[in-house]
Protein backbone atom coordinates (compact mmCIF):
# COMPACT_ATOMS: atom_id res chain seq x y z
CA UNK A 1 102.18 -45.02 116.83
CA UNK A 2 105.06 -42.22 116.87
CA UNK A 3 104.13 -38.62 117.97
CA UNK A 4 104.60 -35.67 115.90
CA UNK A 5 107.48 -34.72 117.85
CA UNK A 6 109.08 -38.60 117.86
CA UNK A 7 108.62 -38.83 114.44
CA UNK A 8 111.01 -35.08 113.94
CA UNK A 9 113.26 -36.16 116.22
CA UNK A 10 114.13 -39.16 114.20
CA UNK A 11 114.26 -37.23 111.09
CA UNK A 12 116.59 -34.53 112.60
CA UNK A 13 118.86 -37.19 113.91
CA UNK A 14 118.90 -38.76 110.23
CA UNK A 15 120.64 -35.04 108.91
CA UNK A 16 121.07 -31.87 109.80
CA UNK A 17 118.86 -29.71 107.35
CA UNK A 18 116.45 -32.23 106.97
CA UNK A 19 113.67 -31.03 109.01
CA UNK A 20 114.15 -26.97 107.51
CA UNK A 21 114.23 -29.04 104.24
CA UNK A 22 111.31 -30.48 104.97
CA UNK A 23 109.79 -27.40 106.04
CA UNK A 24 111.01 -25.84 102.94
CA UNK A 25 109.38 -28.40 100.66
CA UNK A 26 106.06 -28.44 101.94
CA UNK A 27 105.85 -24.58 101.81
CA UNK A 28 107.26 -24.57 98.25
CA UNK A 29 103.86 -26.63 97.35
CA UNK A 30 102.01 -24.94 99.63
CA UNK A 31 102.65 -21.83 97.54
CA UNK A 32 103.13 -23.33 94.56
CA UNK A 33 99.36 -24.34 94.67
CA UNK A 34 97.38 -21.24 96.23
CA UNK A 35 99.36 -19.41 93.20
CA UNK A 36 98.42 -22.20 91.28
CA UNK A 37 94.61 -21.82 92.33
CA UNK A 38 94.84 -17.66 92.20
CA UNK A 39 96.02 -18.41 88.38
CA UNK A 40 93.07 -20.73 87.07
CA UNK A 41 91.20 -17.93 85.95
CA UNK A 42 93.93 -16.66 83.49
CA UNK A 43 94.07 -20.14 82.25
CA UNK A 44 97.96 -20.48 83.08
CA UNK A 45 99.44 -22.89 85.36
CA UNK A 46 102.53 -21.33 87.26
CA UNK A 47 105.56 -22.77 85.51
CA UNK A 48 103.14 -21.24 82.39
CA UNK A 49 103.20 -17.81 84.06
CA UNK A 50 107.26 -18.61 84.85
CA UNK A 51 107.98 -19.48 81.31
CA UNK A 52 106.58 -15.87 80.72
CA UNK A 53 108.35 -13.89 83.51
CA UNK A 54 111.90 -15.24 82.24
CA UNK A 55 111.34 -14.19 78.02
CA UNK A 56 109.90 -11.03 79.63
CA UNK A 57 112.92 -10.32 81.64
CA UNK A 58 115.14 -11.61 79.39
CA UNK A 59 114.25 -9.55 76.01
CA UNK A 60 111.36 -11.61 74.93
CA UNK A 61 113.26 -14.61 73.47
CA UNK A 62 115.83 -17.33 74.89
CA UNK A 63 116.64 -21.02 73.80
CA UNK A 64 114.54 -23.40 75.43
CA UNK A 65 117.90 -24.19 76.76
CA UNK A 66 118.14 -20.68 78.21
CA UNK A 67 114.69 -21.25 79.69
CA UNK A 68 115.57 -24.81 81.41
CA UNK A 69 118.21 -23.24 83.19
CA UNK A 70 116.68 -20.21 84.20
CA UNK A 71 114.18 -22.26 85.65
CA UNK A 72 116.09 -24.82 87.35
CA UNK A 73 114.09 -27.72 84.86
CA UNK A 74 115.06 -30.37 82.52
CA UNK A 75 115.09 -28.64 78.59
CA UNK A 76 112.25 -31.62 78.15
CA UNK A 77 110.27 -30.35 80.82
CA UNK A 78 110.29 -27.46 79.02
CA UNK A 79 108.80 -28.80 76.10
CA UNK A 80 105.52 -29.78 77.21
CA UNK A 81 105.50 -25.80 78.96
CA UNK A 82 106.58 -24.03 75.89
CA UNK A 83 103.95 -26.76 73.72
CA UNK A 84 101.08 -25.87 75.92
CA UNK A 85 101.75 -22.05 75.51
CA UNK A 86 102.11 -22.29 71.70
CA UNK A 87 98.97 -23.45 71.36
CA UNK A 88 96.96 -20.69 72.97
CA UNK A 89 99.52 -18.31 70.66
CA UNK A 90 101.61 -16.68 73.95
CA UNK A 91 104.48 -18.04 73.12
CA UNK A 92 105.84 -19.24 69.35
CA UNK A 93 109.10 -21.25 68.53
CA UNK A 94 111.68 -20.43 65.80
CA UNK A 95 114.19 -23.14 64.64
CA UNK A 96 118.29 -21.83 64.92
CA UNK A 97 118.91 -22.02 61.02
CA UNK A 98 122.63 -22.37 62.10
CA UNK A 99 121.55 -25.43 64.49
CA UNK A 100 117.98 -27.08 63.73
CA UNK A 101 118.97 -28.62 67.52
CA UNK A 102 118.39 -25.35 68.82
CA UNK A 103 114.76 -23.96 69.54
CA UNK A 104 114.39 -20.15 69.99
CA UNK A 105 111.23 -19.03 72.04
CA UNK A 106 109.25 -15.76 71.78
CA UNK A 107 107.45 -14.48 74.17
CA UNK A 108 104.05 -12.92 71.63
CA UNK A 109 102.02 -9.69 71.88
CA UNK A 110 99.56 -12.04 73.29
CA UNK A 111 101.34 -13.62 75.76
CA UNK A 112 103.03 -10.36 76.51
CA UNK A 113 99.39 -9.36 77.30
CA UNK A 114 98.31 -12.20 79.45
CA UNK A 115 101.36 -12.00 81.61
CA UNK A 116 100.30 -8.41 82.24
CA UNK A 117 96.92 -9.50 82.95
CA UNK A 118 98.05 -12.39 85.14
CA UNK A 119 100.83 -10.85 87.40
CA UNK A 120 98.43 -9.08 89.25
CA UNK A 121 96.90 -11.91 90.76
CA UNK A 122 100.40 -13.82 91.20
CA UNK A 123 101.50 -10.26 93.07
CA UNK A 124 98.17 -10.08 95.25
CA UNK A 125 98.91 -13.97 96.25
CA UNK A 126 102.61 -13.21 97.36
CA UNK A 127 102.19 -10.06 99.03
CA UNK A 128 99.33 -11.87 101.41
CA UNK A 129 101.59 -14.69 101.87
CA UNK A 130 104.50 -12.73 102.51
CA UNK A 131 102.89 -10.22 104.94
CA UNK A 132 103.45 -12.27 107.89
CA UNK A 133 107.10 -11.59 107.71
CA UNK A 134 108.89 -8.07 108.30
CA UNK A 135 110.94 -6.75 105.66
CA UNK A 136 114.14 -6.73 107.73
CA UNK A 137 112.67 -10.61 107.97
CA UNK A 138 112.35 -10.94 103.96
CA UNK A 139 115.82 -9.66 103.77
CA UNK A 140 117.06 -12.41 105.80
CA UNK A 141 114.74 -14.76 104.28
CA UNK A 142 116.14 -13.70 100.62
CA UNK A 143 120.26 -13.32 102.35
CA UNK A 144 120.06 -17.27 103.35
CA UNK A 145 117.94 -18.72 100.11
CA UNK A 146 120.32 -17.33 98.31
CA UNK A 147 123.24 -19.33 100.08
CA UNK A 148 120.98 -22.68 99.79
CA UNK A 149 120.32 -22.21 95.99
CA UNK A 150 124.03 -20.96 95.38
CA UNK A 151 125.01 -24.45 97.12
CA UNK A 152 122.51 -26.89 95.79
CA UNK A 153 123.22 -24.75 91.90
CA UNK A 154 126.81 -25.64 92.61
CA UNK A 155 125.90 -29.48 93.67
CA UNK A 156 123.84 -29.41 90.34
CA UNK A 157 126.73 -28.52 87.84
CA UNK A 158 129.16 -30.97 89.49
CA UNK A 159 126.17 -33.96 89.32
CA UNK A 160 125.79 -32.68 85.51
CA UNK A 161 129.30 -32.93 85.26
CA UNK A 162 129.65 -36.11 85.62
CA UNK A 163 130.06 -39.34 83.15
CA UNK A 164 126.58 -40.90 82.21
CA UNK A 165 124.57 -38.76 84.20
C-alpha cells in the first residue's frame, strides 16, 4: 500500500499543477459545503444564494444566458437553479417577446430580501475561513486566482469554439 507522500509524488510527476489542483479542488468543496451547511437555515443552497448575488450586482435582471456565464455553468444548469428559486417567488422569469428563446430573470422584492437576510451568514462563514491568511496573503491569493481563472476562461472559449462541442 502507497504512502501519502508516494502516492503525491506520483501525481506530481504525472503534471505540474496537479497536486495545487488538487489542493484547489478539495478546498473548493470544502468551502463549498460549510457555506453550504451555514445556508440551510435560509433554505438556499449556494449556487441559490449565487444566482442572487449576480441579478443583485447586475441590476436585478440578466438572461439566464447572462447568468450561465457569470457563473461559469451550463445555461441548463441554470434552469433547475432559476426553477427552484421561482417557486419560493425570489426569483421570476419573463419571456424576450423579440426572442421566445431568450429567458429574462428577475431578481423579486422577496428574493431581494432573502439575499439580505442570507449574506450575513455566507459573510460570517468566509471571514472565519479566510482569517487564517493575512491580507497582504489574500492579495496574493486573489493576484494568482485571477491568472488561473483568466487561463482556464480562455481554455473555455477556445473548447466552446470548437465544431461539435
Amino acid at each position: 500500500m502507497a504512502t501519502q507522500a508516494e502516492k503525491r509524488a506520483k501525481v506530481e510527476e504525472q503534471a505540474r499543477g496537479m497536486a495545487e489542483w488538487d489542493t484547489l479542488y478539495q478546498t473548493y468543496n470544502a468551502i463549498f459545503k460549510v457555506t453550504e451547511l451555514a445556508l440551510l437555515p435560509e433554505n438556499l443552497s449556494l449556487p441559490q444564494l449565487q444566482l442572487l448575488s449576480v441579478l443583485k450586482q447586475n441590476g436585478s435582471i440578466l438572461t439566464t444566458g447572462e447568468i450561465a456565464r457569470a457563473m461559469v455553468k451550463a445555461s441548463q444548469t441554470m434552469t433547475g437553479v432559476v426553477d427552484r428559486l421561482e417557486a419560493q417567488g425570489l426569483v421570476e422569469r419573463r419571456y424576450d417577446r423579440s426572442d421566445r428563446r431568450k429567458v429574462w430573470v428577475r431578481l423579486t422584492e422577496k428574493g431581494e430580501r432573502k439575499w439580505e437576510d442570507a449574506m450575513p451568514a455566507a459573510n460570517r462563514l468566509v471571514e472565519e475561513v479566510f482569517s487564517v491568511l493575512t491580507d497582504e496573503q489574500l492579495r496574493e491569493l486573489q493576484a494568482q486566482t485571477d491568472k488561473l481563472r483568466k487561463t482556464a476562461m480562455g481554455r473555455l472559449a477556445e473548447a466552446l469554439e470548437r465544431p461539435g462541442f
